[in-house]
Protein backbone atom coordinates (compact mmCIF):
# COMPACT_ATOMS: atom_id res chain seq x y z
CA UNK A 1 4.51 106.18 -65.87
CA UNK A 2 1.08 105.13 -64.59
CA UNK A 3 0.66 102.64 -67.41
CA UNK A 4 3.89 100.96 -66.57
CA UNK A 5 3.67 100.65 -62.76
CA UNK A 6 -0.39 99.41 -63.83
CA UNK A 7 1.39 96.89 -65.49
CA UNK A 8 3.70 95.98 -63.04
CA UNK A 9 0.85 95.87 -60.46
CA UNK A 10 -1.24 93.68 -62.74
CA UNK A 11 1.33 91.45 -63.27
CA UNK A 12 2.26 90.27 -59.59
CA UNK A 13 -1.27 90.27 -58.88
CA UNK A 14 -1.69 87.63 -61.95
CA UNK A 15 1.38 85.97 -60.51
CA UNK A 16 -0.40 85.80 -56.93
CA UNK A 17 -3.52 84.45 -58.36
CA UNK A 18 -1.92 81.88 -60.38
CA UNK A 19 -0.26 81.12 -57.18
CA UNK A 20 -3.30 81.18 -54.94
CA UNK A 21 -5.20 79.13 -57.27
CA UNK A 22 -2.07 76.29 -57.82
CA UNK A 23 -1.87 76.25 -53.59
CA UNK A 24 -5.84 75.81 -53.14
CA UNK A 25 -5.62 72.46 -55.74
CA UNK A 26 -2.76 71.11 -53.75
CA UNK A 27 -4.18 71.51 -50.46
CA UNK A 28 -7.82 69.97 -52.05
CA UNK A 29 -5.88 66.95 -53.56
CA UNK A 30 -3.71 66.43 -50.03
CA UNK A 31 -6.87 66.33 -48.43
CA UNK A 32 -8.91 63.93 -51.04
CA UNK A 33 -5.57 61.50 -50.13
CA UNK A 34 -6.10 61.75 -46.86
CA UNK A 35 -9.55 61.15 -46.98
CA UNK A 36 -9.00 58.39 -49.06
CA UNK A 37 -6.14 57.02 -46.46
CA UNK A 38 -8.63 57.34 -43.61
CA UNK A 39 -11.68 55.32 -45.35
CA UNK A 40 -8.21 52.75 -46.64
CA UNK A 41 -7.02 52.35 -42.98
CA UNK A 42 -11.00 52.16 -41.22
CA UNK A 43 -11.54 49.11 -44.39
CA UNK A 44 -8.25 47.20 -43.09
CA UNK A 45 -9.19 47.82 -39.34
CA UNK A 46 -10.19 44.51 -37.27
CA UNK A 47 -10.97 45.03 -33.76
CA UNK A 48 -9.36 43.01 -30.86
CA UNK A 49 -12.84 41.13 -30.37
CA UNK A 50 -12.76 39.81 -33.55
CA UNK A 51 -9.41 38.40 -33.54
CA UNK A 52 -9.11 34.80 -35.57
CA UNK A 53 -8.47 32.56 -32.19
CA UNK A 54 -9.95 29.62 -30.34
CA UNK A 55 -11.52 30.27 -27.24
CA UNK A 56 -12.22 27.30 -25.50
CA UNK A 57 -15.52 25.71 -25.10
CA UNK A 58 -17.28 28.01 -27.61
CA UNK A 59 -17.18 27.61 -31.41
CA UNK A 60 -16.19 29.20 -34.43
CA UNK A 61 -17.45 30.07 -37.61
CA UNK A 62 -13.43 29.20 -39.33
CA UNK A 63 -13.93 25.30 -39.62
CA UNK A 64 -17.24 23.43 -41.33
CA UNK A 65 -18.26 21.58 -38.60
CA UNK A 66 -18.40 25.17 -36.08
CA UNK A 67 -16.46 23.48 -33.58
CA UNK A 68 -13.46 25.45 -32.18
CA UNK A 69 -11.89 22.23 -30.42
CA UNK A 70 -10.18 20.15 -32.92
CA UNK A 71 -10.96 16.27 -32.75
CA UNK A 72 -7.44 14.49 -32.42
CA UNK A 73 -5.82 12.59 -35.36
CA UNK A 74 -6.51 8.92 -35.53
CA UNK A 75 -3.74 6.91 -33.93
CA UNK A 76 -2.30 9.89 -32.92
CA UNK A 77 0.47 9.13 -29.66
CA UNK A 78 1.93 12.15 -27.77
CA UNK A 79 5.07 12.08 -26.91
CA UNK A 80 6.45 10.14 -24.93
CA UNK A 81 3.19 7.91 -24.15
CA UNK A 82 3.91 5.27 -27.09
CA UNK A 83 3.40 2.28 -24.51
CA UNK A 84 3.99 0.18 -26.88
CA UNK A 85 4.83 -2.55 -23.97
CA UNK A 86 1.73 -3.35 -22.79
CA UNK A 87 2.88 -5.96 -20.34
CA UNK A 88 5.14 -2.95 -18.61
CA UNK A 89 2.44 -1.00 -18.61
CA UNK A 90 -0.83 -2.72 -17.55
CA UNK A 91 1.10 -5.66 -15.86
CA UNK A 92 -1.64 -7.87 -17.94
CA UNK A 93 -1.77 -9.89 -21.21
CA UNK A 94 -4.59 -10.97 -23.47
CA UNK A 95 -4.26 -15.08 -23.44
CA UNK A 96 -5.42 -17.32 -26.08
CA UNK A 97 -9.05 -17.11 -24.72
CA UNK A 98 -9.40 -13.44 -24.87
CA UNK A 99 -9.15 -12.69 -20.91
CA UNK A 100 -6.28 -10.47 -20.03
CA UNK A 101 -4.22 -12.67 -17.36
CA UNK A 102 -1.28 -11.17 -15.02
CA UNK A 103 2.44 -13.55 -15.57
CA UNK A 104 4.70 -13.85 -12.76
CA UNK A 105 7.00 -12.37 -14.93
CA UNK A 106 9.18 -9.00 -14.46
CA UNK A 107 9.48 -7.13 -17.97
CA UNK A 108 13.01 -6.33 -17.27
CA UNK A 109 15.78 -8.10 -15.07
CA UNK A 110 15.83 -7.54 -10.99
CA UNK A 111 19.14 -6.53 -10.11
CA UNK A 112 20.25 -5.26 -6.38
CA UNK A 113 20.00 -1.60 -7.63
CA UNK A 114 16.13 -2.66 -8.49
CA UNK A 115 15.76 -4.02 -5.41
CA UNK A 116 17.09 -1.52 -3.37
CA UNK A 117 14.39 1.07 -4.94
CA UNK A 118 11.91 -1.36 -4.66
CA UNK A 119 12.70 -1.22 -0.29
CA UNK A 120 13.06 2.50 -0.38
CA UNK A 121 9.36 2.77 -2.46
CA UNK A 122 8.02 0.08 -0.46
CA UNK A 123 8.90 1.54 3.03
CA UNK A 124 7.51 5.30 1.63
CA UNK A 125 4.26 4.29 0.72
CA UNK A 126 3.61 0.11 1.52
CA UNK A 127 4.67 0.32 5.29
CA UNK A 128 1.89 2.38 6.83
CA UNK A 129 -0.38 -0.09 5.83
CA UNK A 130 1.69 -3.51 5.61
CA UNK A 131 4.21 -2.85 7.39
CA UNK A 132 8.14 -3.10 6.91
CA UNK A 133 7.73 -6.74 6.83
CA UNK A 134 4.39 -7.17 4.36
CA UNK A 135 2.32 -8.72 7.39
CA UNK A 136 -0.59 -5.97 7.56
CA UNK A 137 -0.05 -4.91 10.74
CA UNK A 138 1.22 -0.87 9.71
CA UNK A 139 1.26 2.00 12.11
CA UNK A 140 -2.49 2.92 10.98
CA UNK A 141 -4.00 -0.45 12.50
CA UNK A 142 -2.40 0.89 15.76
CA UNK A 143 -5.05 3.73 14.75
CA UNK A 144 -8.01 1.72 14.55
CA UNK A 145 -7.87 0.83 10.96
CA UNK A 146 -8.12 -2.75 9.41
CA UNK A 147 -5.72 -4.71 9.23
CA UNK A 148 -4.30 -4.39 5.56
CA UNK A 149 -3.50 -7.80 3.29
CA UNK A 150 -1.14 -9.63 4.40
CA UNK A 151 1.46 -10.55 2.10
CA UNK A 152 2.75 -13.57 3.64
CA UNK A 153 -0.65 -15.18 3.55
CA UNK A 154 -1.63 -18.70 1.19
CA UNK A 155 -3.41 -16.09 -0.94
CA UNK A 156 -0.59 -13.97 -1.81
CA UNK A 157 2.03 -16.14 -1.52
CA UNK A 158 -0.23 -17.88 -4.96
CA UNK A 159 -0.70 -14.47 -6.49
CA UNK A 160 2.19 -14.00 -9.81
CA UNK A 161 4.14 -10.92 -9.34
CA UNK A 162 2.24 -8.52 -11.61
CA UNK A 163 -0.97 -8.94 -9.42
CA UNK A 164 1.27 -6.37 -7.46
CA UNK A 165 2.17 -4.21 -10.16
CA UNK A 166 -1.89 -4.25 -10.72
CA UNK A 167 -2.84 -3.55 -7.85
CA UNK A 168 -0.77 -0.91 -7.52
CA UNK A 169 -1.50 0.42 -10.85
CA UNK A 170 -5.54 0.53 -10.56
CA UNK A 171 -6.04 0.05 -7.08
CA UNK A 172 -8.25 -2.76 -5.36
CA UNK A 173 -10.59 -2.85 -2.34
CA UNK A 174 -9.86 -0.69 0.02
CA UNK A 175 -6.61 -0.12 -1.14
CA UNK A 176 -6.34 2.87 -3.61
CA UNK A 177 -4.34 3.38 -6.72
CA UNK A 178 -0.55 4.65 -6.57
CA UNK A 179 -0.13 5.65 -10.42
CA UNK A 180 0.49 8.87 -9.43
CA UNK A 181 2.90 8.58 -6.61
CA UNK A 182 5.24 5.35 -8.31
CA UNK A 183 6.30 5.58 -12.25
CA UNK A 184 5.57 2.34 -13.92
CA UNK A 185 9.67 1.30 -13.22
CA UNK A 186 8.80 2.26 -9.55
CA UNK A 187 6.05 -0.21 -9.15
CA UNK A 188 7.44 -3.35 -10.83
CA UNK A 189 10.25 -2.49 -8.33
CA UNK A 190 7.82 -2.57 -5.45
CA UNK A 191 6.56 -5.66 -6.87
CA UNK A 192 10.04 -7.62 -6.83
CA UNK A 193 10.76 -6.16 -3.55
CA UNK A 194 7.16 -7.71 -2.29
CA UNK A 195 7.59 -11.33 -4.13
CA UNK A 196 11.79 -10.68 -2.17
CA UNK A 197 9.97 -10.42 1.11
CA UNK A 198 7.94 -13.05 0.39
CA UNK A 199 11.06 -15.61 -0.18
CA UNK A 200 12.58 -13.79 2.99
CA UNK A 201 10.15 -15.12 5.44
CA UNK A 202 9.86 -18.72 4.17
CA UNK A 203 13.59 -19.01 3.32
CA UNK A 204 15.79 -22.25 4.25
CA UNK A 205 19.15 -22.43 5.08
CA UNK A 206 19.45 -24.77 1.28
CA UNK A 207 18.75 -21.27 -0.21
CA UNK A 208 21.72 -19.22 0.73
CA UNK A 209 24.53 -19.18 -1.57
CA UNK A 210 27.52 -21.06 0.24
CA UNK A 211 30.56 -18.69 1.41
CA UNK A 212 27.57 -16.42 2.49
CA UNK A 213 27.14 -15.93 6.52
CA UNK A 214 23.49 -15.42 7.86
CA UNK A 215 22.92 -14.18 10.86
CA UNK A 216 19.68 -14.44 13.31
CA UNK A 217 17.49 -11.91 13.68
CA UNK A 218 17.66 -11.69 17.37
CA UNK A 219 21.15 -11.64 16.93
CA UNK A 220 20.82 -8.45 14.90
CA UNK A 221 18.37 -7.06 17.55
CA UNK A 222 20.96 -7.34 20.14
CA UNK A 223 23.87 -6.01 18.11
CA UNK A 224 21.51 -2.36 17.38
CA UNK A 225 20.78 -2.89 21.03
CA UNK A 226 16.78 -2.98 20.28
CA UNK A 227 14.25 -4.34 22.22
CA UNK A 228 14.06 -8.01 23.23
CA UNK A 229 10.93 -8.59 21.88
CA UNK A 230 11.92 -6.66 18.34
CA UNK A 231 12.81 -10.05 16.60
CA UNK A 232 9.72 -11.82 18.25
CA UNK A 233 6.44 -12.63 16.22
CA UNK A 234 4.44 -9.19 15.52
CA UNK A 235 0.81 -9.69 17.43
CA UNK A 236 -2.68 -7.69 16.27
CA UNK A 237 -3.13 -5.11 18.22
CA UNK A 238 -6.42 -5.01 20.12
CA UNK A 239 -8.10 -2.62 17.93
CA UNK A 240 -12.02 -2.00 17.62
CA UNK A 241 -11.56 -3.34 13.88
CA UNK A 242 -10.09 -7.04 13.67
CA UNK A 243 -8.79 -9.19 10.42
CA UNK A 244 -10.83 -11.14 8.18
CA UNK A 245 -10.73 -14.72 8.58
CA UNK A 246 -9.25 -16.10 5.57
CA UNK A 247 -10.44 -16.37 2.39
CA UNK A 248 -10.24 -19.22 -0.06
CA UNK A 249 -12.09 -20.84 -3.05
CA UNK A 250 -13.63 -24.41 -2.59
CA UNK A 251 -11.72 -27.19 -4.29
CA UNK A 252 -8.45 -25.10 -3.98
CA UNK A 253 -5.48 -27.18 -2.58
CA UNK A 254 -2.76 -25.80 0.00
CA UNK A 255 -5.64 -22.89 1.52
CA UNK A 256 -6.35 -24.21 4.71
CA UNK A 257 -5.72 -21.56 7.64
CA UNK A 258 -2.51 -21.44 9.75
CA UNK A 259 -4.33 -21.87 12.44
CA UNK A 260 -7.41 -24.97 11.76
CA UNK A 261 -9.23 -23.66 15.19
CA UNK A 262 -10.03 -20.10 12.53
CA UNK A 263 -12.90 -20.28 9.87
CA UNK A 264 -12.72 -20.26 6.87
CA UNK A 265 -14.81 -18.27 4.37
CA UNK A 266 -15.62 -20.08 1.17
CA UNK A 267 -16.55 -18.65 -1.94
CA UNK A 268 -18.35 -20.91 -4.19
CA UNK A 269 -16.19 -20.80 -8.05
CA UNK A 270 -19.51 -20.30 -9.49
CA UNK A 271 -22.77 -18.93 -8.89
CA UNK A 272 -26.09 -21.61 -9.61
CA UNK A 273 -28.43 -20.51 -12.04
CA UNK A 274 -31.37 -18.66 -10.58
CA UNK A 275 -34.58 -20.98 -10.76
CA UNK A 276 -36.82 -20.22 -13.22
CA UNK A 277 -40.42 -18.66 -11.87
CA UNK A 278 -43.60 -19.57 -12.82
């Protein structure tokens, strides 16, 4: 009886240490794997410092020449900056003598539409300083200011048309640049509207189409029920800042002042040669 229930006794206790011994493997070889997994996962890991970006203005180690700002493609255009008009663009052409010369040319055709912007531009940005009518006399030489060009003068009345679009383009003098606040359509506008004024003030009654009534200006004043003097000639304000006398170039035809009692200042085409020192 002993004997028997020994053996039963011995035999789950075999069974448990078969058991026991199977379990302790398991639990080693679950916990090499994970080991394993752990050293696996801290190999892939790449922190957020060493991310493969650009930062800008510093360089990196992922192109030959260590720079992390790319040097553009060669004749690379972005969009919508072709330009492949020049002319529209620049309001300039390269002659036959290598000089880049302005046309009195418009790159596209003036219609009344054009027009139209070309007065609503014009009296948004041009009036303050030439007035509604081009003459120079604008609200800021009621300020003190000087007296901006006056486009009804021998010297503009000469310029071509794109001068304008220049001008307006890259700025000149005192006058700065309006590239910003007129698109390139907006400132060949201005420019028609300008060289429109221009015709306006030195028109004859030969130039209006027949079947089409003109009236006077004073007429008009009268009819808005403006001022009597509105439709006289605009005077310079006394201001502590007065208009240049006006300019011409010696030899030039047709630039003698409106009035002959005002100066003129001359500039000489060309400079003489220094003399030579000894």
């Amino acid at each position: 009886m002993r004997s028997g229930q020994w053996s039963v006794i011995s035999g789950q206790q075999a069974a448990f240490a078969i058991q026991r011994g199977v379990s302790s493997r398991t639990r080693r070889v679950a916990a090499l794997a994970g080991f394993a997994a752990l050293l696996l996962m801290a190999g892939c890991r790449q922190d957020m410092q060493n991310q493969p970006k650009i930062i800008p203005q510093r360089g990196s180690e992922m192109f030959a020449d260590h720079r992390g700002a790319r040097p553009q493609v060669l004749n690379t255009v972005a969009r919508g900056q072709l330009h492949e008009d020049s002319y529209f663009y620049t309001g300039v052409v390269t002659g036959a003598n290598g000089y880049r010369e302005e046309q009195n040319l418009m790159p596209f055709p003036v219609t009344i539409d054009v027009l139209r912007r070309g007065q609503e531009r014009f009296n948004i940005y041009c009036t303050p300083c030439h007035s509604r009518v081009g003459n120079g006399l604008g609200e800021i030489v009621e300020r003190g200011y000087k007296p901006a060009a006056n486009l009804h003068d021998q010297v503009r009345l000469a310029q071509p048309v794109s001068h304008y679009f220049y001008v307006m383009t890259n700025g000149y003098g005192a006058m700065p640049d309006y590239s910003a606040q007129l698109t390139p359509t907006d400132r060949w506008a201005v420019a028609a509207y300008i060289r429109a004024l221009q015709l306006s003030q030195a028109a004859k009654t030969s130039d209006v189409p027949s079947g089409v009534q003109v009236k006077d200006l004073k007429e008009v004043a009268r009819e808005k029920n403006l001022p009597e003097g509105y439709a006289a000639p605009w005077a310079l304000p006394a201001t502590a800042i007065q208009a240049y006398p006006p300019v011409t170039k010696e030899g030039t035809p047709g630039m003698a002042p409106a009035n002959p009692a005002d100066p003129i200042i001359k500039i000489p085409v060309s400079k003489p040669a220094p003399a030579a020192q000894k």
